[in-house]
N, C-alpha and C. Protein backbone atom coordinates (compact mmCIF):
# COMPACT_ATOMS: atom_id res chain seq x y z
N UNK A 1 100.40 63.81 187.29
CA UNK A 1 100.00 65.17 187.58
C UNK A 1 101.16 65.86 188.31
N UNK A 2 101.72 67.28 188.12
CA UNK A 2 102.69 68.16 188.30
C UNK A 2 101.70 68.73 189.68
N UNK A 3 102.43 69.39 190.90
CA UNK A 3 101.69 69.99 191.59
C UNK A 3 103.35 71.42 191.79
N UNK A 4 102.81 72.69 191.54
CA UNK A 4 103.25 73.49 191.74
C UNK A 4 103.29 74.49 192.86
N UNK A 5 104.87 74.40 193.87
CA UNK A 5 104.62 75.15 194.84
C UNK A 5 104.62 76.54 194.63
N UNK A 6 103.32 77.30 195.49
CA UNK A 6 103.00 78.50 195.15
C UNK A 6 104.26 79.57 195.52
N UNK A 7 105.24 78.73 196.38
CA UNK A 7 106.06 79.90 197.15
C UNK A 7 107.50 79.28 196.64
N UNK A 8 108.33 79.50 196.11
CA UNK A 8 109.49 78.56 195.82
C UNK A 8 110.35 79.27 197.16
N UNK A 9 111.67 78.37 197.44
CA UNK A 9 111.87 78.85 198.16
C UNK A 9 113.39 79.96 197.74
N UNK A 10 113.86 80.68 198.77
CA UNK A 10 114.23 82.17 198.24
C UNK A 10 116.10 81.61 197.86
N UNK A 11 116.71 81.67 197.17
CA UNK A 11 118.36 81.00 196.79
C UNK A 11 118.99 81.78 197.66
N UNK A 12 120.03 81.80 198.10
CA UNK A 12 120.88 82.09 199.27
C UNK A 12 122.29 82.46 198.39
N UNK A 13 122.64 83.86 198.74
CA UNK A 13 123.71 84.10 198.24
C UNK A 13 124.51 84.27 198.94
N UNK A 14 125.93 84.63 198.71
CA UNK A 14 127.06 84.86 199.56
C UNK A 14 126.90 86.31 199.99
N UNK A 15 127.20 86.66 200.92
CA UNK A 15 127.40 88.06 201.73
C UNK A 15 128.45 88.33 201.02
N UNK A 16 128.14 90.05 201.02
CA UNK A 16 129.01 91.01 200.11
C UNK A 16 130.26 91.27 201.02
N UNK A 17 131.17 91.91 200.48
CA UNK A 17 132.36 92.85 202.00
C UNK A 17 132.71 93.73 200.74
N UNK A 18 133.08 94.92 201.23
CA UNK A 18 134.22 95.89 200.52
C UNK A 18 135.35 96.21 202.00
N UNK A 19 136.62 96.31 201.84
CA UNK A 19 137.51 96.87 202.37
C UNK A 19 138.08 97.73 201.75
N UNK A 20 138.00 99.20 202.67
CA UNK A 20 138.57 100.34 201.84
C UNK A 20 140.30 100.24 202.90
N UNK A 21 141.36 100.84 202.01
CA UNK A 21 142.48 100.48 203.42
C UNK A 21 143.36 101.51 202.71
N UNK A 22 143.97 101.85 204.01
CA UNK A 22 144.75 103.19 203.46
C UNK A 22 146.14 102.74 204.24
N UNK A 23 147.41 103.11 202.93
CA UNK A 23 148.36 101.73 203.46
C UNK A 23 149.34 103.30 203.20
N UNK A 24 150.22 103.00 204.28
CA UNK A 24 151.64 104.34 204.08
C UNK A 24 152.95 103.20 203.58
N UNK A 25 153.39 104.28 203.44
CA UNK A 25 155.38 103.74 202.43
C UNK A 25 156.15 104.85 203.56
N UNK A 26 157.52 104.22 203.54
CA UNK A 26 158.61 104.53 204.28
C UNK A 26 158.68 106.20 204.13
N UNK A 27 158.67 106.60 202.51
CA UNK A 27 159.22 108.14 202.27
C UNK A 27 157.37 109.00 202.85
N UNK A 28 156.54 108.24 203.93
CA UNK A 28 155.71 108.95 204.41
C UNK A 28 154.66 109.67 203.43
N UNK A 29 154.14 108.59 202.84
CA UNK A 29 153.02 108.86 201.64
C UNK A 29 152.75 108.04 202.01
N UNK A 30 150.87 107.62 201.44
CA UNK A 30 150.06 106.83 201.42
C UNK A 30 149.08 106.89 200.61
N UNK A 31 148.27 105.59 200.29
CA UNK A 31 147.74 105.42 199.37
C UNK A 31 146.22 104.70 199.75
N UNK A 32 145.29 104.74 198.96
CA UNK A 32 143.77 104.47 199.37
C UNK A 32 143.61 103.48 198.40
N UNK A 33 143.03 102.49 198.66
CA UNK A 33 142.77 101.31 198.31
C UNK A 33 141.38 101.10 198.38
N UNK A 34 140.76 100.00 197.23
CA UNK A 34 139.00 99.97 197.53
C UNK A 34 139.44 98.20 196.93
N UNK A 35 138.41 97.03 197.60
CA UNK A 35 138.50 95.84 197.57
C UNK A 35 137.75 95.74 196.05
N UNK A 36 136.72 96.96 195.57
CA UNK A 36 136.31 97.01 194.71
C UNK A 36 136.98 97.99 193.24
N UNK A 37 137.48 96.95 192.68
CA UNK A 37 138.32 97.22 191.39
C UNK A 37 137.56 98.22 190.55
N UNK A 38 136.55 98.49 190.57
CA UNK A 38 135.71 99.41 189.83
C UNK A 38 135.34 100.84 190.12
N UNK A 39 136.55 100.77 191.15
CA UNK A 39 136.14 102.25 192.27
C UNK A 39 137.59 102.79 191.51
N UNK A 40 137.85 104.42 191.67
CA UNK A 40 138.64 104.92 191.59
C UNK A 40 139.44 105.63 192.86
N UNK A 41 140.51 105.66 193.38
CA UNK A 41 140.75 106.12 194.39
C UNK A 41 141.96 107.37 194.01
N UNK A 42 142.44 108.46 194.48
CA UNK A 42 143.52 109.03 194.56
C UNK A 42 144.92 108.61 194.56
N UNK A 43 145.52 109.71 193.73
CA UNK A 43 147.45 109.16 193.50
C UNK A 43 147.64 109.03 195.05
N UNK A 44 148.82 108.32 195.21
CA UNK A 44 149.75 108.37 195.66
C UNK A 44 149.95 109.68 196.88
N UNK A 45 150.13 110.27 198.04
CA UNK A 45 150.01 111.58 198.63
C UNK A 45 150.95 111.77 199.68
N UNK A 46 151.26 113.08 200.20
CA UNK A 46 151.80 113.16 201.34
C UNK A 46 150.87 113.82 202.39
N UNK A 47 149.52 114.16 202.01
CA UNK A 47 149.09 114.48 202.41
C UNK A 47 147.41 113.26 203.67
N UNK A 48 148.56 113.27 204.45
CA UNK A 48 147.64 111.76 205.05
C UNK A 48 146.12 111.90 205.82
N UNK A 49 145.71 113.45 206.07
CA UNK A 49 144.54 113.79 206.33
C UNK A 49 143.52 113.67 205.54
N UNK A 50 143.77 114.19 204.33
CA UNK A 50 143.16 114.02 202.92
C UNK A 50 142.71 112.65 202.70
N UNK A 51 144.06 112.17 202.93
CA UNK A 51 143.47 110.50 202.05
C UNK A 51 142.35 109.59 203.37
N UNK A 52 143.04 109.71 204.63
CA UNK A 52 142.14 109.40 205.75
C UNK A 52 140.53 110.10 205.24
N UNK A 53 140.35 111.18 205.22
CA UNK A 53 139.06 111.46 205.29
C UNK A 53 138.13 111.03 203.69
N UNK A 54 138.82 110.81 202.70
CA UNK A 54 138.71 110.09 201.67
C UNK A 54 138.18 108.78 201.63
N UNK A 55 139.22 108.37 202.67
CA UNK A 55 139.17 106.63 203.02
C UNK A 55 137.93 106.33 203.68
N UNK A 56 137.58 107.60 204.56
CA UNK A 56 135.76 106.99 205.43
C UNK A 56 135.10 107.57 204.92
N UNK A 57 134.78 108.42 203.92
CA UNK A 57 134.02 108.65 202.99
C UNK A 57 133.20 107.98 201.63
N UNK A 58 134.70 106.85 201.17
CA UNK A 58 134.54 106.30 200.23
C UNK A 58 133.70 104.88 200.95
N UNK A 59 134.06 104.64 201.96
CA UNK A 59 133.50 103.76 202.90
C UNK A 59 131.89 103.84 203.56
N UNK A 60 131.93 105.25 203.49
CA UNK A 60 130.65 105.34 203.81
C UNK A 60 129.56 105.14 202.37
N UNK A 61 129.88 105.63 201.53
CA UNK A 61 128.97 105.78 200.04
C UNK A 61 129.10 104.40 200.00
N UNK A 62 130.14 103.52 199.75
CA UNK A 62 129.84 102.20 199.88
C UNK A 62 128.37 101.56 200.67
N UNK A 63 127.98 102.15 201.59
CA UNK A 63 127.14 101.97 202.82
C UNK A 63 125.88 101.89 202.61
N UNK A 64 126.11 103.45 201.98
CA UNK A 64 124.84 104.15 201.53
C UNK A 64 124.40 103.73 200.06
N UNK A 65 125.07 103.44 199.19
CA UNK A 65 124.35 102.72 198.17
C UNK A 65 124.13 101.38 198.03
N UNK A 66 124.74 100.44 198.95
CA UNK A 66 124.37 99.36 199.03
C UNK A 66 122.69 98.86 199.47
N UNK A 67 121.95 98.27 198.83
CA UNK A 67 120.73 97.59 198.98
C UNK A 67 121.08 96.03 200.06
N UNK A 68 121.11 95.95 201.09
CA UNK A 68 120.50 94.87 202.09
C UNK A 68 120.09 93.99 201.18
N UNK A 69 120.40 92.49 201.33
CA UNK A 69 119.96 91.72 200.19
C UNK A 69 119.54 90.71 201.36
N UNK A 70 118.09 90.57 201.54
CA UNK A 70 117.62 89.74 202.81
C UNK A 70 117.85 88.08 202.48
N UNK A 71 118.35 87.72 201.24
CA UNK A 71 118.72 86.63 201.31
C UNK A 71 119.83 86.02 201.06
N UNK A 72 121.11 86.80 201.47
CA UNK A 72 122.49 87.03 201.75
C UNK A 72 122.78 86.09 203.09
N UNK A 73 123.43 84.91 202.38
CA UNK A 73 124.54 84.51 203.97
C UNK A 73 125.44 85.36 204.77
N UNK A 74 125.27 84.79 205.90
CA UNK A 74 126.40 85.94 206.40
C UNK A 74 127.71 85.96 205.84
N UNK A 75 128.31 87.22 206.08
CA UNK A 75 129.75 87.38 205.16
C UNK A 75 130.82 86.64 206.62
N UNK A 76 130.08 87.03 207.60
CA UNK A 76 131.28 86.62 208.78
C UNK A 76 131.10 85.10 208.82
N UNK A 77 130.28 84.49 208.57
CA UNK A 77 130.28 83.05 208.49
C UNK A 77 131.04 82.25 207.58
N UNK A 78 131.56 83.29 206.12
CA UNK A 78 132.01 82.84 205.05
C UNK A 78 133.42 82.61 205.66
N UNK A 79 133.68 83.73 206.35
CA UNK A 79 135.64 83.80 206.87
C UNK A 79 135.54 82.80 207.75
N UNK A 80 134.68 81.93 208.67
CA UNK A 80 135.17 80.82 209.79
C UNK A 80 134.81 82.20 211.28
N UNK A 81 134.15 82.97 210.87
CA UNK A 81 133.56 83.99 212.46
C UNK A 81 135.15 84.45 212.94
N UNK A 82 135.92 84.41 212.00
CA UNK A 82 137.17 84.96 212.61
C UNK A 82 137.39 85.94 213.65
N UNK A 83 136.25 87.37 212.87
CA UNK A 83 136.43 88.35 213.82
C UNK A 83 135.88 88.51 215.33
N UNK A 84 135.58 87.26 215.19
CA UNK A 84 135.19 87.14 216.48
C UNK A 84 135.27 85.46 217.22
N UNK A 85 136.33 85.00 217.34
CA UNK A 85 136.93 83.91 217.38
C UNK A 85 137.02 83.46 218.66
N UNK A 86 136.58 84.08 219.97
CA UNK A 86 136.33 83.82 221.18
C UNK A 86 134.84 83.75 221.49
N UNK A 87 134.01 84.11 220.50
CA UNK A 87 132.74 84.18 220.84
C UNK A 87 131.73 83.33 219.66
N UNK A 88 131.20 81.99 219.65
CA UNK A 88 131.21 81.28 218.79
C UNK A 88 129.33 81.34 218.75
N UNK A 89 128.90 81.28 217.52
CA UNK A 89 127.18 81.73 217.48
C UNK A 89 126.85 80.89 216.19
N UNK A 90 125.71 80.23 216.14
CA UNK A 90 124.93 79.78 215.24
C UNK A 90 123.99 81.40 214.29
N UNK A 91 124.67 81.32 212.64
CA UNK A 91 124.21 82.88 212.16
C UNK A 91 122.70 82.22 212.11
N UNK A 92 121.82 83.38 212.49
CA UNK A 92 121.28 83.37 212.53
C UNK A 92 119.99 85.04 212.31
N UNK A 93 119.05 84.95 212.08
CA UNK A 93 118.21 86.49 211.75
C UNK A 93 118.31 87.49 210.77
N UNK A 94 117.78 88.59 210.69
CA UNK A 94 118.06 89.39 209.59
C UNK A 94 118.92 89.45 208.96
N UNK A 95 119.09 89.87 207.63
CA UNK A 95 120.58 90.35 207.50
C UNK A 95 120.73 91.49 207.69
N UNK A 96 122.23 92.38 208.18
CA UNK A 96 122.00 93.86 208.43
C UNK A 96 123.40 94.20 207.82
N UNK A 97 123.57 95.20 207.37
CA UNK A 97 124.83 95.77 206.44
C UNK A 97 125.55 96.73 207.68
N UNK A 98 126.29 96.18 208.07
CA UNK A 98 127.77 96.95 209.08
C UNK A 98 128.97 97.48 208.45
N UNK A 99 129.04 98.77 209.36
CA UNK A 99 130.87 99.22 209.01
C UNK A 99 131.48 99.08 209.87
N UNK A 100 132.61 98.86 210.14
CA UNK A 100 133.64 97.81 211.37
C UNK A 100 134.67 99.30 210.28
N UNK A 101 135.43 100.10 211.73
CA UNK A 101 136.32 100.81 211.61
C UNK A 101 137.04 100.68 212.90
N UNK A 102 138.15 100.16 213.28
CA UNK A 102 138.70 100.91 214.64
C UNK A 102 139.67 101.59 214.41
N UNK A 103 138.65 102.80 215.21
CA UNK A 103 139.77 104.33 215.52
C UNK A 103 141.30 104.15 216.01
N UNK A 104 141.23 103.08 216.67
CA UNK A 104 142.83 102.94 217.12
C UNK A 104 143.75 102.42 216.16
N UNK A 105 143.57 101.74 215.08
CA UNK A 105 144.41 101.58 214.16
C UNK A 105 144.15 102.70 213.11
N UNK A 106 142.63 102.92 212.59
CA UNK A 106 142.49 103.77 211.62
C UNK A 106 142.82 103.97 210.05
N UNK A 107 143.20 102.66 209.94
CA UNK A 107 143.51 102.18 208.58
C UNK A 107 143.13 101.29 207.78
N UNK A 108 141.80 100.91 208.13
CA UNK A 108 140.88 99.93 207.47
C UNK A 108 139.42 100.18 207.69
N UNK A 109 138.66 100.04 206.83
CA UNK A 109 137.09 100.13 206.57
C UNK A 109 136.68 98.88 206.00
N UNK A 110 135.91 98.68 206.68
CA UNK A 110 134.98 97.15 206.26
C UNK A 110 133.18 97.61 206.15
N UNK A 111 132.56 97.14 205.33
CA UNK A 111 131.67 97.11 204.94
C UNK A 111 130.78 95.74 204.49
N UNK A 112 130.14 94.80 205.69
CA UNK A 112 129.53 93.80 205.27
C UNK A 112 128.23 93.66 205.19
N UNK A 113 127.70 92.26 204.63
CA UNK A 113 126.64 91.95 204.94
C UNK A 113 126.85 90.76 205.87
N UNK A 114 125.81 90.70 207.27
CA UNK A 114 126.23 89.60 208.11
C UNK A 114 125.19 89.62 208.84
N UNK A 115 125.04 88.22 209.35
CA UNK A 115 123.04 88.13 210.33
C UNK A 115 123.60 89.11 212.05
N UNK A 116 122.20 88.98 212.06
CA UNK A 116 121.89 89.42 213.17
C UNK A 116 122.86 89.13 214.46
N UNK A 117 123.15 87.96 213.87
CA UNK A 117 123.45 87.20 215.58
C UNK A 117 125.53 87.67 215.93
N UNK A 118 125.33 87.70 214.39
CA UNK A 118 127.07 88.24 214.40
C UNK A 118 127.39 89.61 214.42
N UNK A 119 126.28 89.98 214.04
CA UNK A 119 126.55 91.82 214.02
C UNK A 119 127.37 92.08 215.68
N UNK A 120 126.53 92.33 216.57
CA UNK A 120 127.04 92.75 217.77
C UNK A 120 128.16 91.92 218.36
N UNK A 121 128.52 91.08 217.75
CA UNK A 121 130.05 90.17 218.49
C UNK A 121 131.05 91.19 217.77
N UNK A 122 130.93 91.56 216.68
CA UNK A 122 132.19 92.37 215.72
C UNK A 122 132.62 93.43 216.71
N UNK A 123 133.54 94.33 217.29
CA UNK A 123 134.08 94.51 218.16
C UNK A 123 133.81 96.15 217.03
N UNK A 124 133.71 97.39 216.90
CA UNK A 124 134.07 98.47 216.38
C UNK A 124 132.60 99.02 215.21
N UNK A 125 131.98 98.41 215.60
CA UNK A 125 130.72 98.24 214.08
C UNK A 125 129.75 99.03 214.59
N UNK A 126 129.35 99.37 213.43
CA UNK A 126 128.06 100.12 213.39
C UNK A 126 127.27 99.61 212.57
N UNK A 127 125.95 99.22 212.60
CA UNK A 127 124.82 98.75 211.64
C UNK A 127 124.13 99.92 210.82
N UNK A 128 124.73 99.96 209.57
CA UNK A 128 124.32 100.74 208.80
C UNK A 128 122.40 100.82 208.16
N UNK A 129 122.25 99.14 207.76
CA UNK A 129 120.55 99.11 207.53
C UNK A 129 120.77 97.21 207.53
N UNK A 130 119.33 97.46 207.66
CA UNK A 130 119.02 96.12 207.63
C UNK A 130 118.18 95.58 206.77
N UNK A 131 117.93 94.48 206.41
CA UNK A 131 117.37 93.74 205.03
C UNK A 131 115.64 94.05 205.31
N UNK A 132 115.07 94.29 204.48
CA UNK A 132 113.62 93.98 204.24
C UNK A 132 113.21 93.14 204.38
N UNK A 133 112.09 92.44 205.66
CA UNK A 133 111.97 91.33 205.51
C UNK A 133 110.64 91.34 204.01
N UNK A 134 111.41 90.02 203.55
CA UNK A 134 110.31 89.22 202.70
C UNK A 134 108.84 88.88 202.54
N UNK A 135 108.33 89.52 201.18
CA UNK A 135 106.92 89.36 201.69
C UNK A 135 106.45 87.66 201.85
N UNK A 136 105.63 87.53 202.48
CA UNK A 136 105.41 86.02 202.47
C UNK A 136 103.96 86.26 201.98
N UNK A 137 103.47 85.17 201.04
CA UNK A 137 102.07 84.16 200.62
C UNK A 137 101.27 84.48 202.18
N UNK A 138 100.11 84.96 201.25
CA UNK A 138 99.32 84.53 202.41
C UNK A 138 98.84 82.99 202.45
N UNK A 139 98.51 82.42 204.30
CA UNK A 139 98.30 81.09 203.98
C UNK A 139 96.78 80.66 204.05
N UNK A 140 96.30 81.83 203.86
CA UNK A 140 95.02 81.03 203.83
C UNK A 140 94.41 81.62 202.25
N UNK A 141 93.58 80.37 201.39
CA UNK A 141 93.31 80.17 200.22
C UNK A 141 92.75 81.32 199.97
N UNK A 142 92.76 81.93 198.48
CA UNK A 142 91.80 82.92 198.09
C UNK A 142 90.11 82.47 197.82
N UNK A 143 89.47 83.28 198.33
CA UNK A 143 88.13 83.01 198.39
C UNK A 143 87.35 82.93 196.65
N UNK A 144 86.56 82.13 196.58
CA UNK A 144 86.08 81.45 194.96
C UNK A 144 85.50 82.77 194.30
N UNK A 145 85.17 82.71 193.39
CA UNK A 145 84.78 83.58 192.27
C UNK A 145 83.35 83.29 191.89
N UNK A 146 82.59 83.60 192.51
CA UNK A 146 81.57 83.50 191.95
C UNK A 146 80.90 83.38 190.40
N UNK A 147 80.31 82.97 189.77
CA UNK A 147 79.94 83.39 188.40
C UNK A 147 78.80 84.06 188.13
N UNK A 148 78.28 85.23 187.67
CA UNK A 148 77.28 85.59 187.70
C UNK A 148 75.96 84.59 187.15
């Protein structure tokens, strides 16, 4: 006899990242970059306000169309918790989708998925949304069916 569990349990995927990065050349042009090959970004420019406000824009829609995938490993767990390499945590809790920008360099946008417990160690982040938790089975049996 086969006995079938009512709840299987949920597969675990890898956490997403996009890095948007806006990189300058010597003759004082720069260029916008997306980690995602399927994005289109702007030529080449001298115009470095433009492409900056481009660059956290394209970063943000990244943000905003992304769906929270509540059964996503963390992405910071995948790198070894690099970005946060003085402060060491078992991942752990929701998953929540962050943008990590610092204003003081201003030339990189990150966009992950990463638990709970790593979100607030990331040094520059903002928690954009967080995963849905999962509906769960109820655990108590459904009541019999009478027959007329």
């Amino acid at each position: 006899m086969t006995t079938a569990h009512p709840a299987t349990p949920i597969e675990r995927v890898p956490g997403r990242a996009w890095t948007v990065r806006l990189t300058g050349y010597a003759d004082r042009s720069a260029t916008v970059s997306c980690s995602n090959t399927a994005c289109t970004t702007p030529a080449r420019s001298k115009d470095l306000s433009a492409l900056r406000r481009f660059a956290a824009q394209h970063a943000a829609a990244h943000a905003k169309a992304a769906t929270v995938r509540a059964n996503a490993r963390c992405h910071c767990a995948s790198i070894g918790c690099e970005a946060h390499p003085d402060t060491r945590t078992q991942c752990a809790g929701a998953v929540t989708l962050i943008l990590r920008h610092d204003p003081t360099v201003g030339r990189v946008w990150n966009i992950e998925e990463v638990c709970a417990a790593c979100a607030p160690l990331l040094t520059h982040t903002t928690v954009v949304a967080r995963a849905a938790r999962p509906q769960r089975a109820s655990a108590q049996p459904a009541a019999p069916v009478s027959a007329p």
